[in-house]
N, C-alpha and C. Protein backbone atom coordinates (compact mmCIF):
# COMPACT_ATOMS: atom_id res chain seq x y z
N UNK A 1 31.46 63.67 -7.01
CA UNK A 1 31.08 62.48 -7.73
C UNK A 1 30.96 61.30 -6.77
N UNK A 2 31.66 60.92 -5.99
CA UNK A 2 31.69 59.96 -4.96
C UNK A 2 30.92 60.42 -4.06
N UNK A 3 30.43 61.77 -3.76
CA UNK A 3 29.32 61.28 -2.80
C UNK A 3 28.26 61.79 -3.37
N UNK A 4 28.13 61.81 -4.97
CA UNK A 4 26.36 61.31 -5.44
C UNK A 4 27.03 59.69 -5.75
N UNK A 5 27.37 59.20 -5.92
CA UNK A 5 27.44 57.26 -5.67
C UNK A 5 26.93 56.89 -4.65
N UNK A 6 27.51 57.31 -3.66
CA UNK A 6 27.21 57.20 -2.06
C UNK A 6 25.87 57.54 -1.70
N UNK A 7 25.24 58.54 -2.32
CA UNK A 7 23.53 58.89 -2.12
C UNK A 7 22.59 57.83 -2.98
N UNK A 8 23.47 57.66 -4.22
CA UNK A 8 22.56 56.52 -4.54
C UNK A 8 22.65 55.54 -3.84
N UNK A 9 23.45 54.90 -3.62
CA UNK A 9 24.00 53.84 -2.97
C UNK A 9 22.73 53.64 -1.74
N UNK A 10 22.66 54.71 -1.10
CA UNK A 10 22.03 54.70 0.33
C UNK A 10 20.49 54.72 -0.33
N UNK A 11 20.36 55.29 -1.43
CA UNK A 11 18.85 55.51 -1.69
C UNK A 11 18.29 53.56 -2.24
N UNK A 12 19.25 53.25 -2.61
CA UNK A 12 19.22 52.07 -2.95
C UNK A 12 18.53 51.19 -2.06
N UNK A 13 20.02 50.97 -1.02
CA UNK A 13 19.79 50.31 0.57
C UNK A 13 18.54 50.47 1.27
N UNK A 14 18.04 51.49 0.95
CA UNK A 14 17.14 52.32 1.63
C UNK A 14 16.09 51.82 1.23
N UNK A 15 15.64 51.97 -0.17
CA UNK A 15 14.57 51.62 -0.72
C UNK A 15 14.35 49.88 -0.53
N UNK A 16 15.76 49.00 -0.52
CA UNK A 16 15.60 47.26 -0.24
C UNK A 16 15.27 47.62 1.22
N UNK A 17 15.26 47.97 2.04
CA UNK A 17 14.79 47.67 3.66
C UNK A 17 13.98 47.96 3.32
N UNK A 18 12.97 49.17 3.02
CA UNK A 18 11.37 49.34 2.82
C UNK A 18 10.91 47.74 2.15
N UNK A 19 11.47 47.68 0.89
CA UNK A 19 10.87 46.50 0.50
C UNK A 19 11.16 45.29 1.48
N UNK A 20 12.48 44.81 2.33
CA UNK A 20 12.56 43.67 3.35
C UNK A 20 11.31 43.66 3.99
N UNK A 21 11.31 44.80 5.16
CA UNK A 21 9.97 45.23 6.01
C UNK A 21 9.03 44.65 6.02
N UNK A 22 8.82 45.56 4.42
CA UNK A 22 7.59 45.88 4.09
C UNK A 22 6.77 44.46 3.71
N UNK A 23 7.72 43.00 2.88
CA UNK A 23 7.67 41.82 2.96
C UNK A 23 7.18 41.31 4.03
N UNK A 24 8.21 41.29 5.11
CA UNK A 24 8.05 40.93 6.72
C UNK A 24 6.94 40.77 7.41
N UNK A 25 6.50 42.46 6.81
CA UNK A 25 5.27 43.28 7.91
C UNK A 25 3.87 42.24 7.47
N UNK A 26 3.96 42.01 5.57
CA UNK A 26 2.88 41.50 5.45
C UNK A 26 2.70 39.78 5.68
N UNK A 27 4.22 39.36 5.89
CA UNK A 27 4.12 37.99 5.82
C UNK A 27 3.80 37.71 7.83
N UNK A 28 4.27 38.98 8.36
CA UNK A 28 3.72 38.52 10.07
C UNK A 28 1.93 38.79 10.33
N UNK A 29 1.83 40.12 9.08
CA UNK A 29 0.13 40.16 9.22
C UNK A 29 -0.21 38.76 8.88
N UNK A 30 -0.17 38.12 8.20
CA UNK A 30 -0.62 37.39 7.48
C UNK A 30 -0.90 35.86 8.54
N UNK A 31 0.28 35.87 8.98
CA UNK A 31 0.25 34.60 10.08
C UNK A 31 -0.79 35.06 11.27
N UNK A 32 -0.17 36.25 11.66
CA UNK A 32 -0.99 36.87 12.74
C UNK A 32 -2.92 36.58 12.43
N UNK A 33 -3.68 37.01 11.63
CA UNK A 33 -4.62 36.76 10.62
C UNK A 33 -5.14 35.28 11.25
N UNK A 34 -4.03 34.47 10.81
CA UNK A 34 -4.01 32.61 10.36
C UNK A 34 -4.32 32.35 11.81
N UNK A 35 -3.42 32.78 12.77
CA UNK A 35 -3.73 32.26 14.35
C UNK A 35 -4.70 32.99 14.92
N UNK A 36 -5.33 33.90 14.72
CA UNK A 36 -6.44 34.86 15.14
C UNK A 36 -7.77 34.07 14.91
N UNK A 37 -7.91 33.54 13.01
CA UNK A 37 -8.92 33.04 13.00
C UNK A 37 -8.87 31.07 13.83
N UNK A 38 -7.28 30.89 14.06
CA UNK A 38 -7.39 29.35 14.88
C UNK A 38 -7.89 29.44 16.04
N UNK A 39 -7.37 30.38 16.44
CA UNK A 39 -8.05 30.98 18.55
C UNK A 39 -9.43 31.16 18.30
N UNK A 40 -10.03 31.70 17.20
CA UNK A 40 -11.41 31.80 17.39
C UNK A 40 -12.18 30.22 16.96
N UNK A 41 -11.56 29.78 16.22
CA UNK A 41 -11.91 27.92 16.12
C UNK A 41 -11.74 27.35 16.82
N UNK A 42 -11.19 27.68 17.68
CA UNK A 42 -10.98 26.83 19.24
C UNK A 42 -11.66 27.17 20.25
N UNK A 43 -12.10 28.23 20.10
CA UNK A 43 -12.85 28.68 21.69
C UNK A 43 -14.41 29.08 20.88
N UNK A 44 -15.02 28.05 19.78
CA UNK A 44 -16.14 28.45 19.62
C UNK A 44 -16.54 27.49 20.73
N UNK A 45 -18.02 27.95 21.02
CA UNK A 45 -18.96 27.54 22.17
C UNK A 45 -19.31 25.97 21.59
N UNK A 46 -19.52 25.49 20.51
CA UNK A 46 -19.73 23.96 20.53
C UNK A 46 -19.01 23.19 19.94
N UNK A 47 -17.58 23.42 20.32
CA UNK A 47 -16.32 22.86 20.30
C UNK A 47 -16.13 22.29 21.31
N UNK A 48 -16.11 21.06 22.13
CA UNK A 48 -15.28 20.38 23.10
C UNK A 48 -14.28 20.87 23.21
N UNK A 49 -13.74 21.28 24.57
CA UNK A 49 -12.28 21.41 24.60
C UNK A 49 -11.68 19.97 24.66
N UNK A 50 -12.21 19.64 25.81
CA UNK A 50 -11.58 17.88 25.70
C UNK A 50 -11.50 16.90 24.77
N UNK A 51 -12.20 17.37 23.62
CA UNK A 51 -12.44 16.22 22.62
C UNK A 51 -10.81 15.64 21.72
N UNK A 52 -11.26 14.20 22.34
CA UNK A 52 -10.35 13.19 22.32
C UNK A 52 -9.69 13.04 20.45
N UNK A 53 -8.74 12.94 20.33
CA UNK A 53 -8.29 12.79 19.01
C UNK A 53 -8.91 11.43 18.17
N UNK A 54 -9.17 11.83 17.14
CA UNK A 54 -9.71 10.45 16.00
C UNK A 54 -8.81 9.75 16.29
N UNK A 55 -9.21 7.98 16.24
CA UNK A 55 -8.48 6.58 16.49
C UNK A 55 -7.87 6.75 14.90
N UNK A 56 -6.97 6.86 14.66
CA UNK A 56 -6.51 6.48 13.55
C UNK A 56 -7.09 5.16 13.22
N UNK A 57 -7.22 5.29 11.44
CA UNK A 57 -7.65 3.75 10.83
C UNK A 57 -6.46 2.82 10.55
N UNK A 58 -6.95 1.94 10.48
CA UNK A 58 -5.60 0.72 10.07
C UNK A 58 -5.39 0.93 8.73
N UNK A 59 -3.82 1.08 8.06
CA UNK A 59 -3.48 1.17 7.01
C UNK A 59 -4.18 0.11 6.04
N UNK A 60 -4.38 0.33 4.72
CA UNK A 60 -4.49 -0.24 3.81
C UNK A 60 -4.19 -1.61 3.50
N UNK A 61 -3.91 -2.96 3.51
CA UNK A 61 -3.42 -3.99 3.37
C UNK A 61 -3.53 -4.03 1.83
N UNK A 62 -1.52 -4.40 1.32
CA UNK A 62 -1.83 -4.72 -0.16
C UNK A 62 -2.31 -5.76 -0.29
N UNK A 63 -2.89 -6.04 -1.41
CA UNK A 63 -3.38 -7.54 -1.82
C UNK A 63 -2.64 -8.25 -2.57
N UNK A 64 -2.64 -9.70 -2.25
CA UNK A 64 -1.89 -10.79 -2.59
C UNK A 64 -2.52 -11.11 -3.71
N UNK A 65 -1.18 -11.18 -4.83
CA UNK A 65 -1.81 -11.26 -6.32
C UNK A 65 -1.38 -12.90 -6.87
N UNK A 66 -1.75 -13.47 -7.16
CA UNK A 66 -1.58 -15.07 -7.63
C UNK A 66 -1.78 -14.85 -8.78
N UNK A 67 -1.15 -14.53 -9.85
CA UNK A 67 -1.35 -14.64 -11.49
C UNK A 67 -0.33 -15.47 -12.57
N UNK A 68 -1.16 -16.83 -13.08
CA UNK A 68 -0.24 -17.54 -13.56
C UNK A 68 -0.87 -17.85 -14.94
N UNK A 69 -0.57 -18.43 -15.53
CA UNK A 69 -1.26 -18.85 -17.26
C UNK A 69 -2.22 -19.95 -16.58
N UNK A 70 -3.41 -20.37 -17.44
CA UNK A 70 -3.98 -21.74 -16.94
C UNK A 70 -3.17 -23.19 -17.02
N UNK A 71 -3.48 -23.50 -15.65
CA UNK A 71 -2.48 -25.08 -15.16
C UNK A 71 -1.27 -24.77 -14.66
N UNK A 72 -1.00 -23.49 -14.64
CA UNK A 72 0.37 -22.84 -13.98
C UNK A 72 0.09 -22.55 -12.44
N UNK A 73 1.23 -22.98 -11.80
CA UNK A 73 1.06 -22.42 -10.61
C UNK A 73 1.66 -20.90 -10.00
N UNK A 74 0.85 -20.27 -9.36
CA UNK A 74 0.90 -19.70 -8.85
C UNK A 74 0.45 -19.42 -7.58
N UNK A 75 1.80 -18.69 -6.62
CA UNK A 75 1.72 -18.49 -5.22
C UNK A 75 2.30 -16.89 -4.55
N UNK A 76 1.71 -16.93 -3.36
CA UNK A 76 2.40 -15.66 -2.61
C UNK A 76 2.00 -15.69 -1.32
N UNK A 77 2.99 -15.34 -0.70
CA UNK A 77 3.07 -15.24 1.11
C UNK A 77 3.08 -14.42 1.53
N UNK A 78 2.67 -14.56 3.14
CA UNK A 78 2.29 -13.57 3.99
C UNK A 78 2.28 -13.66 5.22
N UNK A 79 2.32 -13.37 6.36
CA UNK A 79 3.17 -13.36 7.55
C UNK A 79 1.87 -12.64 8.45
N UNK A 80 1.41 -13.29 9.54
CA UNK A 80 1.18 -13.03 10.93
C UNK A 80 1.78 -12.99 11.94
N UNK A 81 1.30 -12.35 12.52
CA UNK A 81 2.16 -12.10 14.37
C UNK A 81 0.76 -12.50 15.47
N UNK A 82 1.54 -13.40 16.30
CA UNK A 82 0.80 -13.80 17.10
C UNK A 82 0.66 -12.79 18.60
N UNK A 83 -0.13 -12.08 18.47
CA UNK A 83 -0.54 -10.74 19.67
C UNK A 83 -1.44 -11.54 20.55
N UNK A 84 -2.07 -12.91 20.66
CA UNK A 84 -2.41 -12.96 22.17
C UNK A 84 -2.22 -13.09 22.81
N UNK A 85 -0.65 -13.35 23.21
CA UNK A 85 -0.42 -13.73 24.30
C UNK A 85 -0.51 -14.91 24.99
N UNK A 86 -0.64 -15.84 23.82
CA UNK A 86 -0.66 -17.44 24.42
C UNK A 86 -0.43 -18.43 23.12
N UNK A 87 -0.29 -19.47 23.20
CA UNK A 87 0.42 -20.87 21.98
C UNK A 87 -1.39 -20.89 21.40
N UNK A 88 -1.48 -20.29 19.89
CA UNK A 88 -2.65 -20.79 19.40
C UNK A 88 -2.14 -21.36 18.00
N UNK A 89 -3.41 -21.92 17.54
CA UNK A 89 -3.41 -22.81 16.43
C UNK A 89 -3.52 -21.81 15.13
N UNK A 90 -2.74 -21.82 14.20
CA UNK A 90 -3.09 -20.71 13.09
C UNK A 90 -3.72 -21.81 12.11
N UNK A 91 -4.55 -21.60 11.29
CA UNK A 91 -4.78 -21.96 10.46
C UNK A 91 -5.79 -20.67 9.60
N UNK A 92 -4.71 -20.95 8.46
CA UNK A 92 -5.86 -19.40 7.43
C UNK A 92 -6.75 -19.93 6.99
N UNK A 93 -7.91 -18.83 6.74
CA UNK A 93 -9.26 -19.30 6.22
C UNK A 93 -9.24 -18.60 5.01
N UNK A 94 -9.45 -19.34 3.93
CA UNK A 94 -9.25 -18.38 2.58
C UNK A 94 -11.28 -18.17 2.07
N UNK A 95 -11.21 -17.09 1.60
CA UNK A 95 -12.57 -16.90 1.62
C UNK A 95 -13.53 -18.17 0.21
N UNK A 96 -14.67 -18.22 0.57
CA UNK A 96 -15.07 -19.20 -0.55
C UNK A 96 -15.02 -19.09 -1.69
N UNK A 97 -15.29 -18.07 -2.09
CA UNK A 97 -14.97 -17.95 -3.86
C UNK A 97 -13.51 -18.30 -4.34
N UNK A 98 -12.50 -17.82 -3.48
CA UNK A 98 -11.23 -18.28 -3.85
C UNK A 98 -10.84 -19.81 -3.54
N UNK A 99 -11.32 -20.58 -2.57
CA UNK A 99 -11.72 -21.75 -2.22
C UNK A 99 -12.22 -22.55 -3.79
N UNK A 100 -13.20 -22.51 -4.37
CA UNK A 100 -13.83 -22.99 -5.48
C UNK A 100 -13.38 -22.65 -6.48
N UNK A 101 -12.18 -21.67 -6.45
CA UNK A 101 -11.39 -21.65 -7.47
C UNK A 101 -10.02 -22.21 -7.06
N UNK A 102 -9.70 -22.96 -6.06
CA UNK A 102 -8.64 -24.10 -6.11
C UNK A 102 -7.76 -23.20 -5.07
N UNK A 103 -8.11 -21.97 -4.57
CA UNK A 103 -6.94 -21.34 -3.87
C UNK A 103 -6.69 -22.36 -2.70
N UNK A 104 -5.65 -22.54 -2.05
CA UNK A 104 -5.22 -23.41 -1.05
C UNK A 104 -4.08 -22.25 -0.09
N UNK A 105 -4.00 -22.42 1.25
CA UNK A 105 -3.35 -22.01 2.37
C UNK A 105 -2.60 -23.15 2.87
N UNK A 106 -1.06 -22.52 2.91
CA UNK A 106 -0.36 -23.85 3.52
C UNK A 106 0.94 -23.18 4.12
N UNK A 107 0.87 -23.45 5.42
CA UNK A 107 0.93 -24.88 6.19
C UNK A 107 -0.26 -24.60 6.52
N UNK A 108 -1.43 -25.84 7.13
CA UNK A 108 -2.50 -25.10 7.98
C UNK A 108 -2.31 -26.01 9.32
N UNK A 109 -3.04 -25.71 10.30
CA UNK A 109 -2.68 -26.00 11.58
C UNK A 109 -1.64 -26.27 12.46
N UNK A 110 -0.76 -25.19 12.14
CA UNK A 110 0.23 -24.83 13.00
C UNK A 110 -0.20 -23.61 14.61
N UNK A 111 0.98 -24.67 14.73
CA UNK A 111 1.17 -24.10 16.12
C UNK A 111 2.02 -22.56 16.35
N UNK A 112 1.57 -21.58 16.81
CA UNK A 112 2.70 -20.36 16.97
C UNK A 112 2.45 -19.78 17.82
N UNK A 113 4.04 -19.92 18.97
CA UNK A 113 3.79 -19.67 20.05
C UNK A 113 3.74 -17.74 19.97
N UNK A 114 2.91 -17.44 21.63
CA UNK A 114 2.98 -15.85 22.46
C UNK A 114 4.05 -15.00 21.24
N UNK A 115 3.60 -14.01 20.32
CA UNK A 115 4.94 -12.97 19.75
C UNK A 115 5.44 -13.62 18.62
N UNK A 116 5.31 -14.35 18.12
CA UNK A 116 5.82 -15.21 17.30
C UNK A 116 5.51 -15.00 15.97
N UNK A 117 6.16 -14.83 14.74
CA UNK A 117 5.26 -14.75 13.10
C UNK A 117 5.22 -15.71 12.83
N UNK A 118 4.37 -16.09 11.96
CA UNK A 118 3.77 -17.47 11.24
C UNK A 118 3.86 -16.69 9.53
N UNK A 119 4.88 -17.90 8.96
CA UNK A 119 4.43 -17.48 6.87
C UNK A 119 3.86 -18.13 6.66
N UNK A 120 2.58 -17.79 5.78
CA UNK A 120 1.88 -18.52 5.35
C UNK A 120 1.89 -18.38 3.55
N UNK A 121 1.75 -19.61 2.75
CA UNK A 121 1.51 -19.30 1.25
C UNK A 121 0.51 -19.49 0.77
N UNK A 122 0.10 -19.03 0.28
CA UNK A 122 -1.27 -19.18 -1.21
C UNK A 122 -0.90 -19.54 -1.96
N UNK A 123 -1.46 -21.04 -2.63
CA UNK A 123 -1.15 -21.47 -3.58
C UNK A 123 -2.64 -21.66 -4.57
N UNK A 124 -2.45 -21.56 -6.21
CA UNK A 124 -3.75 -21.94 -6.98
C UNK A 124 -3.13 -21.92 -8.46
N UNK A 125 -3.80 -22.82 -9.22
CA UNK A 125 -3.42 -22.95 -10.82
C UNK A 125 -5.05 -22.60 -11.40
N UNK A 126 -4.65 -21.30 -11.98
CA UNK A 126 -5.99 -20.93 -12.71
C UNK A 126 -6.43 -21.91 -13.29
N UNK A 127 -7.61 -21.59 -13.74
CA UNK A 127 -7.99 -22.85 -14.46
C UNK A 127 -8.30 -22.60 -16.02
N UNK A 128 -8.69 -23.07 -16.76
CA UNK A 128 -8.66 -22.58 -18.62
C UNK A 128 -10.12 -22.09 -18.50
N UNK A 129 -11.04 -21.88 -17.69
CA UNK A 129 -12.42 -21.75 -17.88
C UNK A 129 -12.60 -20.37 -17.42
N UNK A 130 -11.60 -20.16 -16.24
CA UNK A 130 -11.57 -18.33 -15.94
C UNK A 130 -11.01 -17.26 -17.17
N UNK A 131 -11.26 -16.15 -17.67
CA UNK A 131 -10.85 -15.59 -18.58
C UNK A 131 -9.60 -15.01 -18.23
N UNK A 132 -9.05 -14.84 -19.47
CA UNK A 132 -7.60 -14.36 -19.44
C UNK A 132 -7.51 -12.71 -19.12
N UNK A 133 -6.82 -12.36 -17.91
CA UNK A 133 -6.81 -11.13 -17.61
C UNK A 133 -7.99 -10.34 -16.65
N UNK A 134 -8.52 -11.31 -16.29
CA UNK A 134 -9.35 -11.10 -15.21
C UNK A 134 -9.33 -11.90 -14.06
N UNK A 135 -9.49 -10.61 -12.95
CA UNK A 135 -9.56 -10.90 -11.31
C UNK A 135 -10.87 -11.25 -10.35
N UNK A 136 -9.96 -12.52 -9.77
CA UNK A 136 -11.37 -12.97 -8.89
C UNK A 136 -10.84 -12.43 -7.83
N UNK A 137 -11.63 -11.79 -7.10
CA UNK A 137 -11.12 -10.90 -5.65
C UNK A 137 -11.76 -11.87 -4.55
N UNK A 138 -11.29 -12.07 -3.54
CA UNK A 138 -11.17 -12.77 -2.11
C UNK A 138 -10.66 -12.33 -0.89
N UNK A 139 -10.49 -12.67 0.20
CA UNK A 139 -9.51 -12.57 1.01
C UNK A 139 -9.00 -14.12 1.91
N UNK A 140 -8.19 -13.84 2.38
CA UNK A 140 -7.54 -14.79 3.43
C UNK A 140 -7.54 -14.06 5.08
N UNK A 141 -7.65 -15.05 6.15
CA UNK A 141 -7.61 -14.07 7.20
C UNK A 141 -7.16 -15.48 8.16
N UNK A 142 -6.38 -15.20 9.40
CA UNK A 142 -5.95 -16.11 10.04
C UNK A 142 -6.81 -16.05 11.59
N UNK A 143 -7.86 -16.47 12.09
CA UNK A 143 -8.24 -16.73 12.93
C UNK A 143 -7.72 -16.52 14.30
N UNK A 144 -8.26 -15.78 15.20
CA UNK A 144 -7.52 -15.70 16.97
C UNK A 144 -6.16 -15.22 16.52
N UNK A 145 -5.89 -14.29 15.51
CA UNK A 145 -4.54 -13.45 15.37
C UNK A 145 -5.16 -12.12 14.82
N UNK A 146 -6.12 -12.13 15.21
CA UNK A 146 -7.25 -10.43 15.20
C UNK A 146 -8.16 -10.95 14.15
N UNK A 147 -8.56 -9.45 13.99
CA UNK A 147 -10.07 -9.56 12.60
C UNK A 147 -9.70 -9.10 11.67
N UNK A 148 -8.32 -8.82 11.03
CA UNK A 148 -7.96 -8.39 9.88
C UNK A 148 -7.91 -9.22 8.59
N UNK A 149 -8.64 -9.24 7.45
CA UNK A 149 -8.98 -10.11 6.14
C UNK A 149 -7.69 -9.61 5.26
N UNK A 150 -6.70 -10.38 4.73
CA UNK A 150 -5.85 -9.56 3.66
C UNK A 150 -6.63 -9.91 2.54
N UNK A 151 -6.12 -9.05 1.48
CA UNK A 151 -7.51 -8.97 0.34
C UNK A 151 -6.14 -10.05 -0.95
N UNK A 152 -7.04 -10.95 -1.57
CA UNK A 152 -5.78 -12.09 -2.33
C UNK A 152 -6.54 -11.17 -3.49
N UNK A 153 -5.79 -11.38 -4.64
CA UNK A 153 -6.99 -11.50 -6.25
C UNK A 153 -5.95 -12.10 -7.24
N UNK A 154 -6.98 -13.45 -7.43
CA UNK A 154 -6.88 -14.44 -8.36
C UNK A 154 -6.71 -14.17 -10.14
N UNK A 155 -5.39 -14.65 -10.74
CA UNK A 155 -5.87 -13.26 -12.30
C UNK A 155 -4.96 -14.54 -12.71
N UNK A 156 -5.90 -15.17 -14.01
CA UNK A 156 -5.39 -15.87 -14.91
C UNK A 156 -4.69 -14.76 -16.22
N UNK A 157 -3.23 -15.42 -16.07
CA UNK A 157 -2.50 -14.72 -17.14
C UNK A 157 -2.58 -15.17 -19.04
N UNK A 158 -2.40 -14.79 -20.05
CA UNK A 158 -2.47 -15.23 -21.23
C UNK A 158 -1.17 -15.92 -21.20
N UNK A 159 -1.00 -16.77 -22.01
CA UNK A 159 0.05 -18.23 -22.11
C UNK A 159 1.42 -17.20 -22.68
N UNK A 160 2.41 -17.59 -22.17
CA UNK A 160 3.30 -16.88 -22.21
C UNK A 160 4.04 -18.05 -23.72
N UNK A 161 4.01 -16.14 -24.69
CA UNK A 161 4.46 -17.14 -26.07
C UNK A 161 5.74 -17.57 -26.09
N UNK A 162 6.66 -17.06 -25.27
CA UNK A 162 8.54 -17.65 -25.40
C UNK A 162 8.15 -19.25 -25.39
N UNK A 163 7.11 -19.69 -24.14
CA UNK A 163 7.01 -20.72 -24.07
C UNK A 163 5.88 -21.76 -24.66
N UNK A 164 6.41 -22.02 -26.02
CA UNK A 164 5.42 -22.39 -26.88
C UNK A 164 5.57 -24.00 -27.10
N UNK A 165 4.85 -24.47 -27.80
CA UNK A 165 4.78 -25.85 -28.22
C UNK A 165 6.60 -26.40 -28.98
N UNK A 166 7.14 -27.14 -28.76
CA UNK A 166 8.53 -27.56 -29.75
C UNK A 166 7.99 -27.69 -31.49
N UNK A 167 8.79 -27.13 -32.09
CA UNK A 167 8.34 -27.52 -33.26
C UNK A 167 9.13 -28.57 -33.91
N UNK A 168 8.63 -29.11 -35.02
CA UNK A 168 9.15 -30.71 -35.31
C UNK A 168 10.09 -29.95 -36.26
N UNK A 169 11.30 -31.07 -36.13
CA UNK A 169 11.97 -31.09 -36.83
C UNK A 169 12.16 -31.53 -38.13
N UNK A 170 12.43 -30.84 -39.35
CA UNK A 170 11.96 -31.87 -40.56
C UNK A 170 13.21 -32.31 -40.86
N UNK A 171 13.42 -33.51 -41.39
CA UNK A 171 14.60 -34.54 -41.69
C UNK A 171 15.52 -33.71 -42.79
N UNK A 172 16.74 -33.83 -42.31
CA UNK A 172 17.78 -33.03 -43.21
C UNK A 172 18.12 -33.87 -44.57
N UNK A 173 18.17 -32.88 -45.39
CA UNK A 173 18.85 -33.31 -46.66
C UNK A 173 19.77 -34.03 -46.88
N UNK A 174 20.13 -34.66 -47.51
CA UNK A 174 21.88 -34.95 -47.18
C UNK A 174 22.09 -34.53 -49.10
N UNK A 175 22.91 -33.79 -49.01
CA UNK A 175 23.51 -33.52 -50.35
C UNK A 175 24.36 -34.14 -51.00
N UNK A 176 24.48 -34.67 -52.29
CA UNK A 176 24.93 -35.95 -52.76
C UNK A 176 26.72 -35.21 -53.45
């Protein structure tokens, strides 16, 4: 009795290594396969070997959102680094459409020396004539601190009801 346990036992064992293997065998074909067809992508005839890696692109810049009710102000900041290597004048240039809609950049004509960050804010109070819930898109960009535009968008909010008109008080009773 104990050694048919023992034969199963082994037929068992036996049969999980075929299956380990047999796993193994197809998961090394399989890679083997994967690098066979890379060696042949590499040594096709009008493949550069030397060819230089893609310049990566410059990440995404989020955009600066200014959204206030009309006559409300709204603002948001943003930060340069001065990479030339010498004392220049920052002043941001906010693009024209956001310009004619009252957007303003402040501080402007500052000084920031070699390495240095500069904050800058956006300030603008929608106006009652832009619609409620819609974006005027623009950018801002700071001059001789590269060619990068950050993207602003201008979005008049609907009047926030907590903050409503006072209502009158009507004169109390006086009970006799």
């Amino acid at each position: 009795m104990l050694n048919s346990q023992f034969k199963g036992l082994a037929r068992q064992a036996l049969r999980l290594n075929m299956q380990y293997y047999g796993g193994l065998f197809d998961v090394t074909r399989d890679y083997l396969v994967a690098l066979r067809k890379l060696a042949d992508e590499g040594s096709a005839p009008d493949v550069p070997v030397n060819k230089p890696a893609p310049k990566a692109a410059a990440p995404a810049i989020p955009p600066l959102v200014l959204a206030a009710p009309a006559g409300k102000q709204a603002s948001a900041s943003f930060a340069v680094t001065n990479t030339t290597g010498q004392e220049v004048a920052a002043d941001p240039e906010v693009s024209e459409n956001l310009k004619q809609a009252g957007v303003i950049a402040e501080p402007a004509g500052r000084m920031v020396a070699a390495g240095q960050d500069a904050i800058f804010t956006l300030k603008a109070k929608p106006s009652g004539k832009m619609p409620v819930e819609t974006d005027l898109h623009g950018t801002v960009s700071v001059p001789h601190f590269g060619d990068r535009e950050i993207p602003v968008v201008l979005r008049r909010l609907p009047p926030d009801p907590a903050v409503s008109k006072p209502k009158r008080k009507s004169a109390a009773r006086k009970n006799p």
